[in-house]
Every structure is written in C-alpha cells, then in structure tokens.
Protein backbone atom coordinates (compact mmCIF):
# COMPACT_ATOMS: atom_id res chain seq x y z
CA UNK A 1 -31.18 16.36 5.78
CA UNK A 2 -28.01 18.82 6.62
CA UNK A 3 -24.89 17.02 7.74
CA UNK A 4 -25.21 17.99 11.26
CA UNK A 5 -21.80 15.68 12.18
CA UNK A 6 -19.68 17.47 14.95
CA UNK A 7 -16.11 18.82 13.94
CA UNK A 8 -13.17 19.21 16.44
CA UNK A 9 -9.93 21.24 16.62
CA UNK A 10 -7.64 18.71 17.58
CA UNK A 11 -4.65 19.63 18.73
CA UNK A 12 -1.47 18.65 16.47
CA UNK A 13 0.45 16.36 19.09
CA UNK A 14 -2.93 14.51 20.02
CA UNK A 15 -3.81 13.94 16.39
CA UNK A 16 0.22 12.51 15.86
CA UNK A 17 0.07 10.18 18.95
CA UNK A 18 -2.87 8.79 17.98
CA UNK A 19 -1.61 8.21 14.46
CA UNK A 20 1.42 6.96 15.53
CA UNK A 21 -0.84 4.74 18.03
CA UNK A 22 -3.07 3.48 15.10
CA UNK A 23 0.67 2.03 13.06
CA UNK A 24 1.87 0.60 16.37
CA UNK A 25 -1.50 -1.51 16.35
CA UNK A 26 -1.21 -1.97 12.90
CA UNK A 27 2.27 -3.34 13.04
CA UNK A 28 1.75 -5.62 16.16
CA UNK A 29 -1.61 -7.32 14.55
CA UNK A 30 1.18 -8.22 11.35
CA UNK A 31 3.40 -9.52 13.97
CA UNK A 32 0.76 -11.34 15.74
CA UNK A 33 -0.49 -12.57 12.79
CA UNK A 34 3.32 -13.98 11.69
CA UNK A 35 3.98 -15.88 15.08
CA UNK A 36 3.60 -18.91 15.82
CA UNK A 37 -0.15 -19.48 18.12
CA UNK A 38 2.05 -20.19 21.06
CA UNK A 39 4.28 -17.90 22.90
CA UNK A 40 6.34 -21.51 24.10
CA UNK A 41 6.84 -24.39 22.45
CA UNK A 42 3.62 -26.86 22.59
CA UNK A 43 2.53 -30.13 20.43
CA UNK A 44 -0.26 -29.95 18.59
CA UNK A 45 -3.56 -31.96 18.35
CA UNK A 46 -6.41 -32.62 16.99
CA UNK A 47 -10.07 -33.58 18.30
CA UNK A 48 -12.98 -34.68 16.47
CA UNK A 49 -16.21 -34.09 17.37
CA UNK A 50 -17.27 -37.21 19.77
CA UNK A 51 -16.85 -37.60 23.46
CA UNK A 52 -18.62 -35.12 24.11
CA UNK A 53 -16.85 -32.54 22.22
CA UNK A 54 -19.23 -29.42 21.22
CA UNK A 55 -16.92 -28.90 18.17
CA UNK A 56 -13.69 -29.88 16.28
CA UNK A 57 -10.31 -28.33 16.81
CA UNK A 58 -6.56 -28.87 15.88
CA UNK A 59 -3.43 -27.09 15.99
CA UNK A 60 -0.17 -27.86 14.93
CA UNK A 61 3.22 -27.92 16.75
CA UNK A 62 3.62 -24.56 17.97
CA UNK A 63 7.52 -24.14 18.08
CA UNK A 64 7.71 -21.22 20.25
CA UNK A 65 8.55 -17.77 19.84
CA UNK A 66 12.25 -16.43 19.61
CA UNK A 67 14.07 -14.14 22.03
CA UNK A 68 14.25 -11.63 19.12
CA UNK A 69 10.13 -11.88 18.62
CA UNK A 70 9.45 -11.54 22.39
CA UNK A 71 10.94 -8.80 22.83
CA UNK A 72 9.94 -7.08 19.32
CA UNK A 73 6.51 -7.86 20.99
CA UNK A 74 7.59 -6.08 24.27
CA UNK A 75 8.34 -3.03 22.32
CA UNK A 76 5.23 -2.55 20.34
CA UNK A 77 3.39 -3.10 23.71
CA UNK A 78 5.19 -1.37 25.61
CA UNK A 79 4.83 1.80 22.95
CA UNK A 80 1.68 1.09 22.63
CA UNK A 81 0.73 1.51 26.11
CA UNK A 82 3.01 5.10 25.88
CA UNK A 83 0.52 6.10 23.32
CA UNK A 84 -2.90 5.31 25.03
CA UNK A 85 -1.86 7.03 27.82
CA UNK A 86 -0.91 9.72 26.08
CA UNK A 87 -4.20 9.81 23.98
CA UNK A 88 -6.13 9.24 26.72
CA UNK A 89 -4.85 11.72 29.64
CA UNK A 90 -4.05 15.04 26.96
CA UNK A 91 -5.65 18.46 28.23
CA UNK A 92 -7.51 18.34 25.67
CA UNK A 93 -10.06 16.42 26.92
CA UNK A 94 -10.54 18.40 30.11
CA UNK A 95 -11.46 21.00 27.86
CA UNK A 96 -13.77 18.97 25.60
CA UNK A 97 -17.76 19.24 26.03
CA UNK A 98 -18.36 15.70 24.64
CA UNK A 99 -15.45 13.43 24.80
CA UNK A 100 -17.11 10.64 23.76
CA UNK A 101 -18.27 11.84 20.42
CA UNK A 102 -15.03 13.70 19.97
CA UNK A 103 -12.77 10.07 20.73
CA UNK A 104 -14.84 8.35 18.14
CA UNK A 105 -13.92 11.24 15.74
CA UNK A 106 -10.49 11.51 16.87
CA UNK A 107 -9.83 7.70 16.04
CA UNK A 108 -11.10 8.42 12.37
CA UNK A 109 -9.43 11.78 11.81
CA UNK A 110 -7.05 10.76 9.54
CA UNK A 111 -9.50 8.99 7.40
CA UNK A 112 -11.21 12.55 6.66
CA UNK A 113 -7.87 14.49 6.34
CA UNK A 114 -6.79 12.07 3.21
CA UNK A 115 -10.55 12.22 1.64
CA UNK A 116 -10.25 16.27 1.85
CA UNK A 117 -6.55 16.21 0.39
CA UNK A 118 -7.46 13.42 -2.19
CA UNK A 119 -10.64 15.80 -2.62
CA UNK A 120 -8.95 19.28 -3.01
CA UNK A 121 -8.25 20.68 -6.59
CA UNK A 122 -4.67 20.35 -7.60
C-alpha cells in the first residue's frame, strides 16, 4: 500500500517554538525528576497493607524544595506556558484544513527532519 501520510509546510517560527517547547518539557521532567516529592518539607511514612489499606505505600522525609528550585520551576513553567500559547494560537492554523492531523505531525516534525538528514547522501 502507498504511503498516503499527509505532509505540511510548517512555517519556520512555529516549527522553532515548538522545538524549543519540546526542551522546555524535556528539561522540567529532569528537574521534576531531581526534586524532592514534596514542594515543602513533610515526614515520611510508611503503611502496610492491613486496616483496610487497598495497597502499601511509603515515602521518605521530603525536605522541601529550595528558593533557587522554586523558582527554576517558575521559569520553565512559566516559558512553557509562552510556548503553548504560541504553538497553539499561530495563523497558521486558521489557515490549516485539518489541524488535528497537522498538530500530531507538527509535534513529531523534528523526528522526520533528523531521519531525512541522517538519510541524505553525504
């Protein structure tokens, strides 16, 4: 069967932003992932399963996040926010017969731009 998959002449500032947007996620889920499970400092615990627990759970001592880390969080938010609206209220879309299919291919444009350079003869 012929590849029948639908291509899309993204304009260069909406293909950047939502580059730029996929790093900002990127970096914030390392930052996430770094941090301690609470934003302020909480104790621990640990329950078994009994007393009519469905499951069991602990956490340790969560000592809190620092001024520097809540507002490195703030940032990334806040620019990540920037981005999605950006993404999400460009012209080009106005202009766009099926925005759906084209935001699903605009998320993985990138993707296809390395295969065809990694692809193309030297």
């Amino acid at each position: 069967m012929a590849n029948t998959k639908q291509t899309f002449d993204f304009p260069q500032d909406l293909l950047d932003a939502q580059l730029e947007l996929h790093r900002v996620q990127a970096e914030l889920a390392a930052v996430y992932q770094r941090l301690p499970w609470s934003v302020e400092p909480v104790p621990g615990w640990n329950h078994a399963k009994e007393n009519g627990r469905a499951f069991a759970s602990s956490r340790p001592d969560s000592p809190g996040w620092s001024d520097e880390e809540k507002k490195l969080v703030e940032e990334l938010r806040a620019r990540q926010l920037d981005l999605v609206t950006v993404v999400f209220t460009h012209p080009f879309w106005a202009a766009c017969g099926d925005a759906v299919t084209a935001r699903s291919a605009l998320k993985h444009a990138h993707e296809h731009e390395a295969e065809a350079a990694d692809s193309a003869p030297a």
